[in-house]
Structure formats: structure tokens, C-alpha cells
C-alpha atoms as a PDB file:
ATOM      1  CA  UNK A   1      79.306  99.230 105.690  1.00  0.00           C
ATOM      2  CA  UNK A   2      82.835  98.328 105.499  1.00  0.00           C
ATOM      3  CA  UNK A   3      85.336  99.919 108.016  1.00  0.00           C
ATOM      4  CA  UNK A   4      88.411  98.791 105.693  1.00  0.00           C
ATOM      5  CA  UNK A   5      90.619 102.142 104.714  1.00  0.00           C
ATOM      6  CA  UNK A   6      92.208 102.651 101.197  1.00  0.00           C
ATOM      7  CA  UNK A   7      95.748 103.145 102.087  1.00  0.00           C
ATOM      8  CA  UNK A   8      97.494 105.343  99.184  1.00  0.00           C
ATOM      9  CA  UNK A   9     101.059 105.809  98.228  1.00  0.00           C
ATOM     10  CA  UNK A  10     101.990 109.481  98.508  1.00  0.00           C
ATOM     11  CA  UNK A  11     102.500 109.576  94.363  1.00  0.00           C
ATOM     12  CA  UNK A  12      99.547 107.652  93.860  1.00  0.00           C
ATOM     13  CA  UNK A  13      98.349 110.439  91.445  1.00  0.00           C
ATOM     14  CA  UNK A  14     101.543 111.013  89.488  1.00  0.00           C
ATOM     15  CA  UNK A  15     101.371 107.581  88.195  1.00  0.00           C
ATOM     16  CA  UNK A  16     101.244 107.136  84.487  1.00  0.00           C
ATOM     17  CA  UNK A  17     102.596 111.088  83.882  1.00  0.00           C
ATOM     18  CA  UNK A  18     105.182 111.561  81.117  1.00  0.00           C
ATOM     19  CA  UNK A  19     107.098 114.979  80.281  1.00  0.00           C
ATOM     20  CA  UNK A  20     109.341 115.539  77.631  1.00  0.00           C
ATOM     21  CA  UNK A  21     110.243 119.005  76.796  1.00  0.00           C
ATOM     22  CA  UNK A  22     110.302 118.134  73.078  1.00  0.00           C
ATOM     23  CA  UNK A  23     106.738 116.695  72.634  1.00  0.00           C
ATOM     24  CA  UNK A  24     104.105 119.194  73.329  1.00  0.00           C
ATOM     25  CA  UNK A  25     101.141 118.202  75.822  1.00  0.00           C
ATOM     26  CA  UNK A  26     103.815 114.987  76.522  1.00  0.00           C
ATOM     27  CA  UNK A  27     102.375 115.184  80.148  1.00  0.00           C
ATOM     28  CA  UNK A  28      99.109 112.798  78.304  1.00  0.00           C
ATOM     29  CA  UNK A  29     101.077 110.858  75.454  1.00  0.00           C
ATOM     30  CA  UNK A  30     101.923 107.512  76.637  1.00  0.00           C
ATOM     31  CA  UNK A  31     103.810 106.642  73.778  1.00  0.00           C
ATOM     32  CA  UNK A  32     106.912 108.535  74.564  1.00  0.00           C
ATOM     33  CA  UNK A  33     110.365 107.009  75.275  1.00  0.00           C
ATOM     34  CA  UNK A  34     111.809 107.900  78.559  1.00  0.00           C
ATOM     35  CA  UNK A  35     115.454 108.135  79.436  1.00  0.00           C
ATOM     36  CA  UNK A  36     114.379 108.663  82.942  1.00  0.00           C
ATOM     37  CA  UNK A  37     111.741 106.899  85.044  1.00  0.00           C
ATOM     38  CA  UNK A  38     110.908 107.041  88.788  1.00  0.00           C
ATOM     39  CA  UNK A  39     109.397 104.603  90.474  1.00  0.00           C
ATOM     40  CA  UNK A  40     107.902 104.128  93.589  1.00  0.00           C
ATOM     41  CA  UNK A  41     108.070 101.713  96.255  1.00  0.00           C
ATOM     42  CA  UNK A  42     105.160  99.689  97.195  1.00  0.00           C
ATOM     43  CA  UNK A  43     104.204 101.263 101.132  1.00  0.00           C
ATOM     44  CA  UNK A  44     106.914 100.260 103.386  1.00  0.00           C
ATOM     45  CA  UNK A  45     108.281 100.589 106.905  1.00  0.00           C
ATOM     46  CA  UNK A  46     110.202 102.801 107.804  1.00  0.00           C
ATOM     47  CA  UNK A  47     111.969 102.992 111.265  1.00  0.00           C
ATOM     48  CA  UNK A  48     114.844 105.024 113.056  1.00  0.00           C
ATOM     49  CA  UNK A  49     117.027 103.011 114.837  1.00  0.00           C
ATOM     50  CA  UNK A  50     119.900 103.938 117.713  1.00  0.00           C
ATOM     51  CA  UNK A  51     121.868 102.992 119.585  1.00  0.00           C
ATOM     52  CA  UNK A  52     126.001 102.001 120.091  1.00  0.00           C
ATOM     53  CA  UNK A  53     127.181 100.975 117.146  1.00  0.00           C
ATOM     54  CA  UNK A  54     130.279  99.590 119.398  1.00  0.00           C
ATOM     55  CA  UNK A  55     127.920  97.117 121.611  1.00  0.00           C
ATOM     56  CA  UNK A  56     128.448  93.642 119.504  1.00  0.00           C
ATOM     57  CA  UNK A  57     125.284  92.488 121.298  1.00  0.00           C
ATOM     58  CA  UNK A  58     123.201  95.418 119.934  1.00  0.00           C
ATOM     59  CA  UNK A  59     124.848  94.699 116.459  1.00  0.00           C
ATOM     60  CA  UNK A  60     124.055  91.078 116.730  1.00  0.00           C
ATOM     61  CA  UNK A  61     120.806  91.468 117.809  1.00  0.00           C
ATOM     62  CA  UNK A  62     119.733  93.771 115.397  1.00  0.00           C
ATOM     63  CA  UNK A  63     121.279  91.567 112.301  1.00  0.00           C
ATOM     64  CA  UNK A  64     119.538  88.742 113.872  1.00  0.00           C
ATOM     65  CA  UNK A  65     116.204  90.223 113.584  1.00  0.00           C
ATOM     66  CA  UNK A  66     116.944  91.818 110.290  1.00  0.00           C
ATOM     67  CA  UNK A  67     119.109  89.222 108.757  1.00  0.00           C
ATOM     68  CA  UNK A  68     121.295  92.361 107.660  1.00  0.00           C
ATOM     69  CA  UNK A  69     124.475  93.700 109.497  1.00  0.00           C
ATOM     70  CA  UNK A  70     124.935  97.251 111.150  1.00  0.00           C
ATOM     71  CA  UNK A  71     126.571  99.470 109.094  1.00  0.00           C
ATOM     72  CA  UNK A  72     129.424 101.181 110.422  1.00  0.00           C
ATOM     73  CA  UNK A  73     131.629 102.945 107.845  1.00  0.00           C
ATOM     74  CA  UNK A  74     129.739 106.672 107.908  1.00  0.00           C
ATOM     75  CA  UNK A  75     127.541 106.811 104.555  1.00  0.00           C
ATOM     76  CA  UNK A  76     127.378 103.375 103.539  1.00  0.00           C
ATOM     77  CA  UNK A  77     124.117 100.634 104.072  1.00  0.00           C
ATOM     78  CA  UNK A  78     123.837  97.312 103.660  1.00  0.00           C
ATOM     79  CA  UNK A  79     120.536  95.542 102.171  1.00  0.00           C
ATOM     80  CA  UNK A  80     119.747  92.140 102.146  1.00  0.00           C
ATOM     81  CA  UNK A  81     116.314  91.229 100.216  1.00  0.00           C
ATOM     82  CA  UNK A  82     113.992  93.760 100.667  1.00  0.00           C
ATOM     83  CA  UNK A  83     115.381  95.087 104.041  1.00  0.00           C
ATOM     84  CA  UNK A  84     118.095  98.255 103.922  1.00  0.00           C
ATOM     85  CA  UNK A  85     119.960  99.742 106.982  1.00  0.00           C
ATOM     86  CA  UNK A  86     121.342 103.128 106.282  1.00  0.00           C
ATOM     87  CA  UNK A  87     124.208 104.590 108.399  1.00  0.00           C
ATOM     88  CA  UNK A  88     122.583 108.445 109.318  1.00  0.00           C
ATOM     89  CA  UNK A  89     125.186 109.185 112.096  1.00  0.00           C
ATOM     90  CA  UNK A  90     127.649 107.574 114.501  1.00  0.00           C
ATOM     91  CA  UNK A  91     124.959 106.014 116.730  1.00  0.00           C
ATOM     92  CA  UNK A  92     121.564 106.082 114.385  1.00  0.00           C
ATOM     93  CA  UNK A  93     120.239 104.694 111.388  1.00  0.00           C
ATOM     94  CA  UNK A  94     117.735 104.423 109.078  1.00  0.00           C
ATOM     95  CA  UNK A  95     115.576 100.691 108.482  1.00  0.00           C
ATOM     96  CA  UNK A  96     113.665 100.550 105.645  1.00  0.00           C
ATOM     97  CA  UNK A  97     111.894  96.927 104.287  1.00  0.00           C
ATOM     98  CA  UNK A  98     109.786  96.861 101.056  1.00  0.00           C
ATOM     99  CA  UNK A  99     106.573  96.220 101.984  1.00  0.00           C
ATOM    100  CA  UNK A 100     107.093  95.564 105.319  1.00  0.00           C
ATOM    101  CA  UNK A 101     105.017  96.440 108.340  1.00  0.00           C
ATOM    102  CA  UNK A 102     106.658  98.740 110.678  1.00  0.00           C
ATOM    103  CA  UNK A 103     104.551  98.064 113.799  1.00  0.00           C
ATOM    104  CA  UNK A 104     105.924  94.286 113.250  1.00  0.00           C
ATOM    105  CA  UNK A 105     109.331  94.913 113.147  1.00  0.00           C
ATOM    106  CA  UNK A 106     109.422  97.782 116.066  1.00  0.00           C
ATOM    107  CA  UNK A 107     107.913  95.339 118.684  1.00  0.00           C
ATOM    108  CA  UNK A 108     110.094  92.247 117.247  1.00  0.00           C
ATOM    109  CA  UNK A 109     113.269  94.635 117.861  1.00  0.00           C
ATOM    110  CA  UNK A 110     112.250  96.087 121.735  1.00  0.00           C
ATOM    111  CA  UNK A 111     111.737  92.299 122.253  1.00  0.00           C
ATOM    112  CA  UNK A 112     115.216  91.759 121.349  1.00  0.00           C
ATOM    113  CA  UNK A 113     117.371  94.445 122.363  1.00  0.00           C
ATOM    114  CA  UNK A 114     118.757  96.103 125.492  1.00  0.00           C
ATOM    115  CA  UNK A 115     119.978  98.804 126.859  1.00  0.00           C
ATOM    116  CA  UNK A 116     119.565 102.289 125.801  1.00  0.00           C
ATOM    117  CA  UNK A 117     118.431 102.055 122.260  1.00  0.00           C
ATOM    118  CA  UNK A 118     115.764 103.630 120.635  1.00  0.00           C
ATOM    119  CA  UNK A 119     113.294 102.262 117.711  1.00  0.00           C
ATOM    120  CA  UNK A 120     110.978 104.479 116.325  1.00  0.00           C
ATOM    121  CA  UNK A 121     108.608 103.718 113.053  1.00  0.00           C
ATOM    122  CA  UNK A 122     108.515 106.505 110.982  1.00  0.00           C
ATOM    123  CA  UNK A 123     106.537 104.849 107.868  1.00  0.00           C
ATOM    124  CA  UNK A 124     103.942 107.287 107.861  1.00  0.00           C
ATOM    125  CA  UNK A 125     105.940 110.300 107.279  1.00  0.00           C
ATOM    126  CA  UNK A 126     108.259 108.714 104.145  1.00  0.00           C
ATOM    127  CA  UNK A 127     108.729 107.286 101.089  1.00  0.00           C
ATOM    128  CA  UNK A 128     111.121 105.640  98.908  1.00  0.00           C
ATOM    129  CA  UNK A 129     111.327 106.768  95.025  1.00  0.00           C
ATOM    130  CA  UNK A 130     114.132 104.951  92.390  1.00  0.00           C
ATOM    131  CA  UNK A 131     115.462 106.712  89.666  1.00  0.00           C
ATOM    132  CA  UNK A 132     116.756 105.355  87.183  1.00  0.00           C
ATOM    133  CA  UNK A 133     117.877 105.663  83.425  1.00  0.00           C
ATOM    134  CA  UNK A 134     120.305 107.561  80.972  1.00  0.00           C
ATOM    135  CA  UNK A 135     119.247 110.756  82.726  1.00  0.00           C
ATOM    136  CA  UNK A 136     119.496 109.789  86.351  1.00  0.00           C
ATOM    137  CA  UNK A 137     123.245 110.844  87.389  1.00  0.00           C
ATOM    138  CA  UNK A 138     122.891 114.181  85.252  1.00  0.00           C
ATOM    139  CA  UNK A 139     119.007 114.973  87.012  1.00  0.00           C
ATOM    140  CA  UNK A 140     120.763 113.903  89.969  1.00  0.00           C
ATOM    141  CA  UNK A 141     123.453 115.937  90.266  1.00  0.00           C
ATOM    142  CA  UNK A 142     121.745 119.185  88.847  1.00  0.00           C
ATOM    143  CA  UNK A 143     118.847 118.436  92.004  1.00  0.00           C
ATOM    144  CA  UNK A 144     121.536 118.499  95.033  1.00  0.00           C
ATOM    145  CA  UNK A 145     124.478 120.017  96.229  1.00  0.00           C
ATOM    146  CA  UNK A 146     126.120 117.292  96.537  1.00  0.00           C
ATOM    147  CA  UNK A 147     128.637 115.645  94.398  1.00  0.00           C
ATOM    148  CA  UNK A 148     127.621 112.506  93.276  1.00  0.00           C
ATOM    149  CA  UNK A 149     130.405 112.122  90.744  1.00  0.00           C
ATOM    150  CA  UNK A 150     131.983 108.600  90.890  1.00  0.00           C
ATOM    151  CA  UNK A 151     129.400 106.791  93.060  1.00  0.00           C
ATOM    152  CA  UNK A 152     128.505 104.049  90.024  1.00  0.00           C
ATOM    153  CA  UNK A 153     132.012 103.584  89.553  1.00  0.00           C
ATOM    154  CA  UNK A 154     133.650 102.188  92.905  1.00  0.00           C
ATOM    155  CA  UNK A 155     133.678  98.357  92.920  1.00  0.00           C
ATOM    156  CA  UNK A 156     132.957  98.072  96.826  1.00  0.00           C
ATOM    157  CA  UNK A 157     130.767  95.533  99.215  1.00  0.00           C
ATOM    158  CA  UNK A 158     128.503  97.990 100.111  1.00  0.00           C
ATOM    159  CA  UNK A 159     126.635 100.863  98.651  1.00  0.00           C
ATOM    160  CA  UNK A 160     126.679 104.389  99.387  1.00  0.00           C
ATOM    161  CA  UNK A 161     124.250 107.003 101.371  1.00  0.00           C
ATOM    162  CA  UNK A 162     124.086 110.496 102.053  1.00  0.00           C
ATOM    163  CA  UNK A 163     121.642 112.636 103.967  1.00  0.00           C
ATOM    164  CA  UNK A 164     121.292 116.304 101.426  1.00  0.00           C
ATOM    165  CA  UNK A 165     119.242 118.716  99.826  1.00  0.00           C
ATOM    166  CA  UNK A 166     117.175 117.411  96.882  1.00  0.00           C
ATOM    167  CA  UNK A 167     115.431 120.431  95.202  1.00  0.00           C
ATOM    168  CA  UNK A 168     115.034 122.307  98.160  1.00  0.00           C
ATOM    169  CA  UNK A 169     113.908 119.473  99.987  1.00  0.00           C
ATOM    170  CA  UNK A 170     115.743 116.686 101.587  1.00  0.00           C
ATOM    171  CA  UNK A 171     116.233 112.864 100.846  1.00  0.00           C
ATOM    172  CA  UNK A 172     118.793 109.880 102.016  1.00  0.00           C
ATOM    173  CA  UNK A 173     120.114 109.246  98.445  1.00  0.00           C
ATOM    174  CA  UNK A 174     121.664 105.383  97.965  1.00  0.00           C
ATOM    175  CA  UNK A 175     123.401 104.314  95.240  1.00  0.00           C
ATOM    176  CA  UNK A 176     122.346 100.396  93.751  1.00  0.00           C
ATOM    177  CA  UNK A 177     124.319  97.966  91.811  1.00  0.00           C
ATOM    178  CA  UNK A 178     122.626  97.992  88.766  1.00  0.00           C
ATOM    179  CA  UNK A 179     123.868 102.010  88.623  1.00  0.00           C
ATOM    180  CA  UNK A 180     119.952 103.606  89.613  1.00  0.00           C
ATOM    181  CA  UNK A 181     119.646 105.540  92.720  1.00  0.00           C
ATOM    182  CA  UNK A 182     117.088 105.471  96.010  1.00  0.00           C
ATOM    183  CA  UNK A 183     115.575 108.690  97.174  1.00  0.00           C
ATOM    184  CA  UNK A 184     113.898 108.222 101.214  1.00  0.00           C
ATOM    185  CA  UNK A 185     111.859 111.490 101.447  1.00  0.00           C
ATOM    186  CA  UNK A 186     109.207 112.814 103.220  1.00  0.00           C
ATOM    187  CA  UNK A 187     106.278 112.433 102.405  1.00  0.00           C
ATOM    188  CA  UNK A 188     105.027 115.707 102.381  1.00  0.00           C
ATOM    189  CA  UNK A 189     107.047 116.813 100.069  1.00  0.00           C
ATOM    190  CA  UNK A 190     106.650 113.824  97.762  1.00  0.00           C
ATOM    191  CA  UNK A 191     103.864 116.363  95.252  1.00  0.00           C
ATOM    192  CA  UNK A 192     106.623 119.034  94.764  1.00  0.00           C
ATOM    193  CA  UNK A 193     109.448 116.529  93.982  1.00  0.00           C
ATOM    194  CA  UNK A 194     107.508 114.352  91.879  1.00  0.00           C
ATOM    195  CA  UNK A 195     106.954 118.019  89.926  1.00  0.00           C
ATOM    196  CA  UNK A 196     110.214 118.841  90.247  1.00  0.00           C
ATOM    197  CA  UNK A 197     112.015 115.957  88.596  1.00  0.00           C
ATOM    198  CA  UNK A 198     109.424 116.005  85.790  1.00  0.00           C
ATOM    199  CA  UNK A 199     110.370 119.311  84.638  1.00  0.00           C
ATOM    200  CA  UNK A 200     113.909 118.724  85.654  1.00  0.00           C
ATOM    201  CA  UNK A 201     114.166 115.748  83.748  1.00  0.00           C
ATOM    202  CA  UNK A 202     112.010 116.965  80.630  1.00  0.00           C
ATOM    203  CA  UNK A 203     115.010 117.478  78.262  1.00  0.00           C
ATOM    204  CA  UNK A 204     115.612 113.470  78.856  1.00  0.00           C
ATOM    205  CA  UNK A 205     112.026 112.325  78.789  1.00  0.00           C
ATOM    206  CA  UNK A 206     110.395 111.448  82.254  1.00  0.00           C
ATOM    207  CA  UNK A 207     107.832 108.992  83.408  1.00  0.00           C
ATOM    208  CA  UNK A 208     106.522 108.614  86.855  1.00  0.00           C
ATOM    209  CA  UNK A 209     105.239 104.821  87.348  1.00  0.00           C
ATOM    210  CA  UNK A 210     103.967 103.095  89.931  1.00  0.00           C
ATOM    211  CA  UNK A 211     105.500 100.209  92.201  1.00  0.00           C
END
């Protein structure tokens, strides 16, 4: 008997589903043309980090393990391959590698740091959804409270982040270069928002696929 566990992405079940308010029963046709689709990320870690964004050996250390500066400008990150840091607050971010294993990258960063700092691996509690698409600004911006107006436009070195409401919820919404946008959430809300941004983004066409 094997003792292996099937580890699931929290929309593992929402894979495949279409809406589009124009095609009845659209929820089972996969024929329809989307002009927004959310994808998920493969399982990833996920780990708060703090500590003084002033100390140039805490920087150092952490962009050493990493291989991706601190952010310091408030609500900006910096990604470098898979890996993201995302400025949450004057003294604490958010690390967040594709596929990566948190447990890994936790002990690898105690190992290298000192002083007061704090690492904590929160992969089991979130998730990381892209949306992208003709739809994505507009589903965007009618989801949050925040104004989002502008962020594909800058020309800057490093994209943008802010911690809001998302339907109700919350997420860490990033900006990318190639104009989509990265939701972190938790992951037990992941079932409501996966509902909510197919019937938000119905009137576009919206497809939920997997990583």
C-alpha cells in the first residue's frame, strides 16, 4: 500500500470551465473563445520574510540566496526566473518561487541570515492565479477598490504590487511585462474567486486552465 499523498492545487476542479454570458450552458462548451483566461500556478512556496530593509547584510544575504534583490520602494517587487519578492510593508515581504519547495528555501535562509529576522513558509495557505487577456484590466478594476488605472503603462525597472480587496476577499495583485496581472490569495478562498471572476468576466468570455 503506497503511503505517497496526491497533492492538489486549490483550483484543481475549476480546470477546463468556460463562461460566457452569451452562449448558453458555455460553462461545458470547450469551443468558446475567451478574452479572459486565468491560470494557475503550478504549487509553489510561499514564505513571509522580515526583517530591516536598511541592514545591507540582510539585503545581501537574502539576494544571495535568492539571486533577486530586496525591494525597497513601497509596492514594487522584483522577480528574477521563477522567484518574486514583494514589498508588503517597510520591514516585510512576501517570497514566492514557482514550483519551489518552501521547507528548502526557509532552512537555506535561517542558515544565512542574522539578527532579528523572521522567515516563515506560508505555502500551504496560498496561491498564485494570472489573469490575463482583453478583459483583464476591466475584470480587474470592477473586482477591487483599488485603482489600477495606468499600471501597464509606466515604462519602469520594476513591477508593481498592492495588498487590497479582490471581491470581498483579499489578494497581493502584481502587474507583469507582458501587461497580465498576478493574484497571491488564500487559499481558502480560491472556490469563491475562481466563481467570482467567471461570472464577472462572462460578458468577455472566461476560461479557468490549469498550470
Amino acid at each position: 500500500m503506497s503511503n505517497s499523498i496526491k497533492r492538489e492545487s486549490p483550483l484543481q476542479y475549476f480546470h477546463g470551465w468556460f463562461n460566457k454570458s452569451s452562449a448558453p450552458e458555455s460553462l461545458f462548451n470547450d469551443q468558446i473563445d475567451c478574452d479572459l483566461v486565468i491560470k494557475e500556478a503550478p504549487l509553489s512556496a510561499h514564505l513571509n520574510l522580515r526583517g530591516d530593509a536598511e541592514d545591507s547584510e540582510f539585503c545581501a544575504a537574502v539576494t544571495a540566496v535568492l539571486d533577486v534583490p530586496v525591494p525597497k520602494v513601497p509596492g514594487t517587487y522584483h522577480r528574477n526566473g521563477n522567484t518574486s519578492i514583494y514589498w508588503l510593508g517597510p520591514s516585510e515581504w512576501l517570497i514566492l518561487e514557482v514550483g519551489g519547495d518552501g521547507a528548502v528555501i526557509e532552512a537555506t535562509l535561517r542558515a544565512s541570515l542574522k539578527g532579528h529576522i523572521s522567515v516563515v513558509d506560508v505555502s500551504g495557505g496560498q496561491t498564485c492565479i494570472n489573469l490575463r487577456g482583453a478583459g483583464a484590466a476591466t475584470v480587474l478594476k470592477k473586482s477591487s477598490v483599488y485603482d489600477f488605472e495606468g499600471w501597464n503603462d509606466a515604462q519602469s525597472a520594476y513591477g508593481r504590487v498592492v495588498q487590497t480587496t479582490f471581491a470581498k476577499a483579499s489578494a497581493a495583485v502584481s502587474n507583469r511585462p507582458d501587461g497580465s496581472y498576478d493574484l497571491v490569495i488564500r487559499r481558502s478562498f480560491a472556490d469563491y474567486l475562481a466563481q467570482w471572476l467567471l461570472d464577472a468576466g462572462g460578458e468577455f468570455g472566461c476560461r479557468i486552465e490549469s498550470s
